[in-house]
N, C-alpha and C. Protein backbone atom coordinates (compact mmCIF):
# COMPACT_ATOMS: atom_id res chain seq x y z
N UNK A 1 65.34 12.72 -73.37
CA UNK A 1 66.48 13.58 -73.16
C UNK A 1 67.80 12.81 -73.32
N UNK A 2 67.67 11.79 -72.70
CA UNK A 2 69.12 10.77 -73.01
C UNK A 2 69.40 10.61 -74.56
N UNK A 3 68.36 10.31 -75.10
CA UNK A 3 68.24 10.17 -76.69
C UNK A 3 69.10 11.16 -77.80
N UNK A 4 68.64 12.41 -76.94
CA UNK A 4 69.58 13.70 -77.36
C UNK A 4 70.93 13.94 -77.17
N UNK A 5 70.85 13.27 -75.84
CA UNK A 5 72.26 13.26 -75.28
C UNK A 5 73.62 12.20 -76.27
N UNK A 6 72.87 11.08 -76.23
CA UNK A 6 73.86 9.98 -76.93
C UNK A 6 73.89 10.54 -78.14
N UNK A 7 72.52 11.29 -79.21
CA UNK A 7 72.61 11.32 -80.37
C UNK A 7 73.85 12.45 -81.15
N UNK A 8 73.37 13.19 -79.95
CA UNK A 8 74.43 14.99 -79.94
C UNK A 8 76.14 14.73 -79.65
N UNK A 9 76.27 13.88 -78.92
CA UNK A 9 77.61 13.04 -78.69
C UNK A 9 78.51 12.28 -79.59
N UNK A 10 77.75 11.44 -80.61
CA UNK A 10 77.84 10.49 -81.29
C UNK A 10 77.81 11.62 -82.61
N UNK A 11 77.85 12.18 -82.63
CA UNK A 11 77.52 13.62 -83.82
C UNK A 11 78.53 14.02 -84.04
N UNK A 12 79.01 14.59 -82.61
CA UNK A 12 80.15 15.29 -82.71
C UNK A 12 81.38 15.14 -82.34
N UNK A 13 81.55 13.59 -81.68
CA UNK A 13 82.74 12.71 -81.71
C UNK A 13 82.97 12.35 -83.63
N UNK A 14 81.77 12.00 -84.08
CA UNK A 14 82.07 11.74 -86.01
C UNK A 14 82.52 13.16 -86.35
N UNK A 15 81.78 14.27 -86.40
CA UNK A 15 82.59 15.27 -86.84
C UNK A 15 84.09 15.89 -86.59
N UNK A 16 84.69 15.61 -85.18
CA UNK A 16 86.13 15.61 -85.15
C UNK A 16 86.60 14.32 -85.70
N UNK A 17 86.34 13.16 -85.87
CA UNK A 17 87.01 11.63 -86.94
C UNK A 17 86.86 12.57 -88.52
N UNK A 18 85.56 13.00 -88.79
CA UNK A 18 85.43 13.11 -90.02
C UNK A 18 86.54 14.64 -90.18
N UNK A 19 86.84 15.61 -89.37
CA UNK A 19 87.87 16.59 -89.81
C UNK A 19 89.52 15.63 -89.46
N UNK A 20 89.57 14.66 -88.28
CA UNK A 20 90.70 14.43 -88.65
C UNK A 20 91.02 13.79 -89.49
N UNK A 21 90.20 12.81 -89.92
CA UNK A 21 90.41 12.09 -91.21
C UNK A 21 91.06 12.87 -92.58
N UNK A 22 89.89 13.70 -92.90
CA UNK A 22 90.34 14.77 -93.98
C UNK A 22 91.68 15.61 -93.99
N UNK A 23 92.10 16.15 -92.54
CA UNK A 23 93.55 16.53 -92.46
C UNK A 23 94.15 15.22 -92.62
N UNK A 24 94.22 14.25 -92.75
CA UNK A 24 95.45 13.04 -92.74
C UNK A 24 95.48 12.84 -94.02
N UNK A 25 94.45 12.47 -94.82
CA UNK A 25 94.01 12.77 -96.44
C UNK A 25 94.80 13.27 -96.80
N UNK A 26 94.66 14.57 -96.66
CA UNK A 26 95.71 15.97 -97.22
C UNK A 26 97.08 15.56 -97.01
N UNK A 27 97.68 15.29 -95.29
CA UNK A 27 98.65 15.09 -95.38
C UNK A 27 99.39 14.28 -96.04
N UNK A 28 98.48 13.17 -96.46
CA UNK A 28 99.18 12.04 -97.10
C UNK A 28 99.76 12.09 -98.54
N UNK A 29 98.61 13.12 -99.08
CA UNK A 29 98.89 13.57 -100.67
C UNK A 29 99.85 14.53 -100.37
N UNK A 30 100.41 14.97 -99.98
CA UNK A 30 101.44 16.36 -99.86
C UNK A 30 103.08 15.71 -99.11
N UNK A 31 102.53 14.79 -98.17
CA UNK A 31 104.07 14.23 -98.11
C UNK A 31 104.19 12.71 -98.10
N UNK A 32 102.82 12.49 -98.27
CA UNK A 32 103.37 10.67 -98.76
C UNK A 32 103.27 9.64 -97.39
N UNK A 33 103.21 10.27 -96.18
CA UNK A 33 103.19 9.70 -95.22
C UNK A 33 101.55 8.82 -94.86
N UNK A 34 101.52 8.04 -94.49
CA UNK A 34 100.05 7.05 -93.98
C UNK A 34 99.81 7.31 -92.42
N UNK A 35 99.10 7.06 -92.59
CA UNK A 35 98.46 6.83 -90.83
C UNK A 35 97.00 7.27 -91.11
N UNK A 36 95.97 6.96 -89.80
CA UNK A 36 94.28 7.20 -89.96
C UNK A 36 93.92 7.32 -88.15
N UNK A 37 93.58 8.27 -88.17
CA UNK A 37 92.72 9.15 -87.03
C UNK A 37 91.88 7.25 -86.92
N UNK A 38 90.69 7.09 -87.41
CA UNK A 38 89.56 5.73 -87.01
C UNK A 38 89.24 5.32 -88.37
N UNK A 39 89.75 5.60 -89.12
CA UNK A 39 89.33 5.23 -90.51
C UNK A 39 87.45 5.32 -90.64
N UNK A 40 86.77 4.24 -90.66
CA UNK A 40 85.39 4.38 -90.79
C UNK A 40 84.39 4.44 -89.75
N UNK A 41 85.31 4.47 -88.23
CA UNK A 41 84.80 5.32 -87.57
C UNK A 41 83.91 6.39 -87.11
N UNK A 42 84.34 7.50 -87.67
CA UNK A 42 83.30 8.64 -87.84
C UNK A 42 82.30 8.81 -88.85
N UNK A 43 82.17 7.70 -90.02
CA UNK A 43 81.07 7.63 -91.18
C UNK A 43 79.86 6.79 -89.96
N UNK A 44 80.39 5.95 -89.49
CA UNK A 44 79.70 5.05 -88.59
C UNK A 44 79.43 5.15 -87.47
N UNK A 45 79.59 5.88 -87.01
CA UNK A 45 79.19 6.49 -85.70
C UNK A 45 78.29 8.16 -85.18
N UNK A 46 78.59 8.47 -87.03
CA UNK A 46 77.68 9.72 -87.30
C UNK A 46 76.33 9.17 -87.81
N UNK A 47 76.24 8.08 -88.56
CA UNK A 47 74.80 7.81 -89.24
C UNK A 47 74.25 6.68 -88.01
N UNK A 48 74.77 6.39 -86.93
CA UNK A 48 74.22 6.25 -85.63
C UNK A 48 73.85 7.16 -84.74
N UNK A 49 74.65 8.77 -84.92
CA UNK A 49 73.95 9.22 -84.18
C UNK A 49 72.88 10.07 -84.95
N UNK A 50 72.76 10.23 -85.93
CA UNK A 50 71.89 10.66 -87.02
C UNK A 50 70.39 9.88 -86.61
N UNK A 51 70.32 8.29 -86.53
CA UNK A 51 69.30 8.15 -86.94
C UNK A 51 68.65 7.80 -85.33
N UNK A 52 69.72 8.21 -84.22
CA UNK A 52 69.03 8.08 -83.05
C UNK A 52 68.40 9.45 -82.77
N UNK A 53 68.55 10.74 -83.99
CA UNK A 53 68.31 11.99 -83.09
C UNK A 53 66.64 11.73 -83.37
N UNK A 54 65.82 12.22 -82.46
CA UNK A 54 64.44 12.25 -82.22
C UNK A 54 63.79 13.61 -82.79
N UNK A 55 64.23 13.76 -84.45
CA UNK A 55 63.81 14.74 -84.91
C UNK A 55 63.26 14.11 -86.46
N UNK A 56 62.25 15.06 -86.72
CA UNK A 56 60.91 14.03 -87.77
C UNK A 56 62.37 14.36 -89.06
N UNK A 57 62.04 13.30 -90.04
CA UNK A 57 62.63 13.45 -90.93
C UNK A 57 64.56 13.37 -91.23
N UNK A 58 65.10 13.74 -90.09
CA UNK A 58 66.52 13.27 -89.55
C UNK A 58 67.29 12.25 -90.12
N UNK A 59 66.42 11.04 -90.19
CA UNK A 59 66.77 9.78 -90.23
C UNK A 59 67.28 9.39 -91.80
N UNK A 60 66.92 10.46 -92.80
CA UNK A 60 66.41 10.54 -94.29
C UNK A 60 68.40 10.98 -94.39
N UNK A 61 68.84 11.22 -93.55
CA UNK A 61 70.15 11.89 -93.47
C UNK A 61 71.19 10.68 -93.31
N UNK A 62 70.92 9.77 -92.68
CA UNK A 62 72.28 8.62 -91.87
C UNK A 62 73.70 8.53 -92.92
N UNK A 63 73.28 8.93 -94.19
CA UNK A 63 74.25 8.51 -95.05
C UNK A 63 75.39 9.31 -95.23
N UNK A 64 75.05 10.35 -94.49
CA UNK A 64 76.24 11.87 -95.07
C UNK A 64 77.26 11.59 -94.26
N UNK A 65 77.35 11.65 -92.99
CA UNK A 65 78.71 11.65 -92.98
C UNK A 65 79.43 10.38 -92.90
N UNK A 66 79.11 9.36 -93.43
CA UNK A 66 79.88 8.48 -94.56
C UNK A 66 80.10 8.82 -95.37
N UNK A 67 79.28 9.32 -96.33
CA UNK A 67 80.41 9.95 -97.70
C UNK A 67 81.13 11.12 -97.19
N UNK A 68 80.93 12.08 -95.79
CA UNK A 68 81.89 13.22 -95.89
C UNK A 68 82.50 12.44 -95.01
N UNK A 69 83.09 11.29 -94.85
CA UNK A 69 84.39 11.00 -94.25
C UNK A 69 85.43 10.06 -94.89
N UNK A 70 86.14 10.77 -95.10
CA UNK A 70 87.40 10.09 -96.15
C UNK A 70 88.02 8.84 -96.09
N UNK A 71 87.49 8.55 -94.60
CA UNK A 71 88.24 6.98 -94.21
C UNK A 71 86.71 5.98 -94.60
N UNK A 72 85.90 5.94 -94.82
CA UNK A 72 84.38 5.22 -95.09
C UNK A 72 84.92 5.27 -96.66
N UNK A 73 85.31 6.30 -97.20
CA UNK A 73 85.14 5.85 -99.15
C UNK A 73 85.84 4.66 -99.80
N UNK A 74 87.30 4.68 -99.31
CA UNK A 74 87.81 3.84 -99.69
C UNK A 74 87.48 2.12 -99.28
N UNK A 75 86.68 2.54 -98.04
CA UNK A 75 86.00 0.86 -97.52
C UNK A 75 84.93 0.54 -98.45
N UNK A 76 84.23 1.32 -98.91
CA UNK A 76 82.70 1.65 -99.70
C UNK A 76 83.07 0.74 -101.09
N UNK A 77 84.24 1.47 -101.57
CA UNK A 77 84.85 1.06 -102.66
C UNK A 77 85.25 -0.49 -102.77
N UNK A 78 85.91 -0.54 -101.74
CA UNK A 78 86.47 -1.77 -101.26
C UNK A 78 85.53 -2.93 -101.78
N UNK A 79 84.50 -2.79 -100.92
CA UNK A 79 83.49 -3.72 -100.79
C UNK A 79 82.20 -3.82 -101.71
N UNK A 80 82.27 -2.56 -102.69
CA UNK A 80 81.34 -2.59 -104.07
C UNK A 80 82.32 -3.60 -104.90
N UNK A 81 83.58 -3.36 -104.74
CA UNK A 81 84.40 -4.33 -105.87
C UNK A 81 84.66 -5.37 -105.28
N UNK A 82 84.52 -5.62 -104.43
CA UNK A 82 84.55 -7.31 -103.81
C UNK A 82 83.09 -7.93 -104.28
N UNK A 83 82.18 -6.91 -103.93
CA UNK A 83 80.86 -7.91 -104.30
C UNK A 83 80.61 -7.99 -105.83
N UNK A 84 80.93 -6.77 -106.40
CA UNK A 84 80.91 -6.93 -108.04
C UNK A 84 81.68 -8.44 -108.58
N UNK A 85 82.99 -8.28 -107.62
CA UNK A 85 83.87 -9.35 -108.15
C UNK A 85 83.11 -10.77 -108.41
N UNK A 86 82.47 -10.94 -106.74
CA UNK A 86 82.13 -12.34 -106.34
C UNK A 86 81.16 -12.87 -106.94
N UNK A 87 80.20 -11.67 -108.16
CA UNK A 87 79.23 -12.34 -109.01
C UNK A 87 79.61 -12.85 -110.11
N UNK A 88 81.01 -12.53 -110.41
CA UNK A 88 81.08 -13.03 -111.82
C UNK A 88 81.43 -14.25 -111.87
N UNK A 89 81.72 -14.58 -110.85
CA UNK A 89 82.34 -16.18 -110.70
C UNK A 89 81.27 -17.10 -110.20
């Protein structure tokens, strides 16, 4: 039952990061202004509570709301082109 508890928590603390994120997104393209709700935050704290929920098959999921959170892409990015970089040298 605790399992449910932390997992259901951890769910839906990422899903308000992952909507405020996306409103700041928006705002930023429309007036130019910066700022970030947790940045990768809610990608990371949703595919924790994803793979703690105690349901068969669940776990096949951890990855989504990292890509549906707008502050995780640009880190994703980040760090595919850092490691791309660091092989060529």
């Amino acid at each position: 039952m605790l399992r449910w508890i932390i997992a259901v928590l951890l769910i839906a603390f990422s899903a308000l990061a992952i909507i405020a994120n996306g409103h700041l997104a928006l705002q930023r393209l429309r007036a130019k202004n910066s700022g970030s709700f947790a940045m990768i935050m809610g990608g990371v704290l949703g595919a924790i509570g994803i793979l703690l929920l105690p349901v068969s098959g669940a776990h096949k999921w951890f990855w989504l709301p990292a890509v549906l959170d707008f502050g995780c892409l640009p880190y994703f990015v980040m760090l595919a082109w850092f490691s791309l970089s660091q092989r060529k040298t």
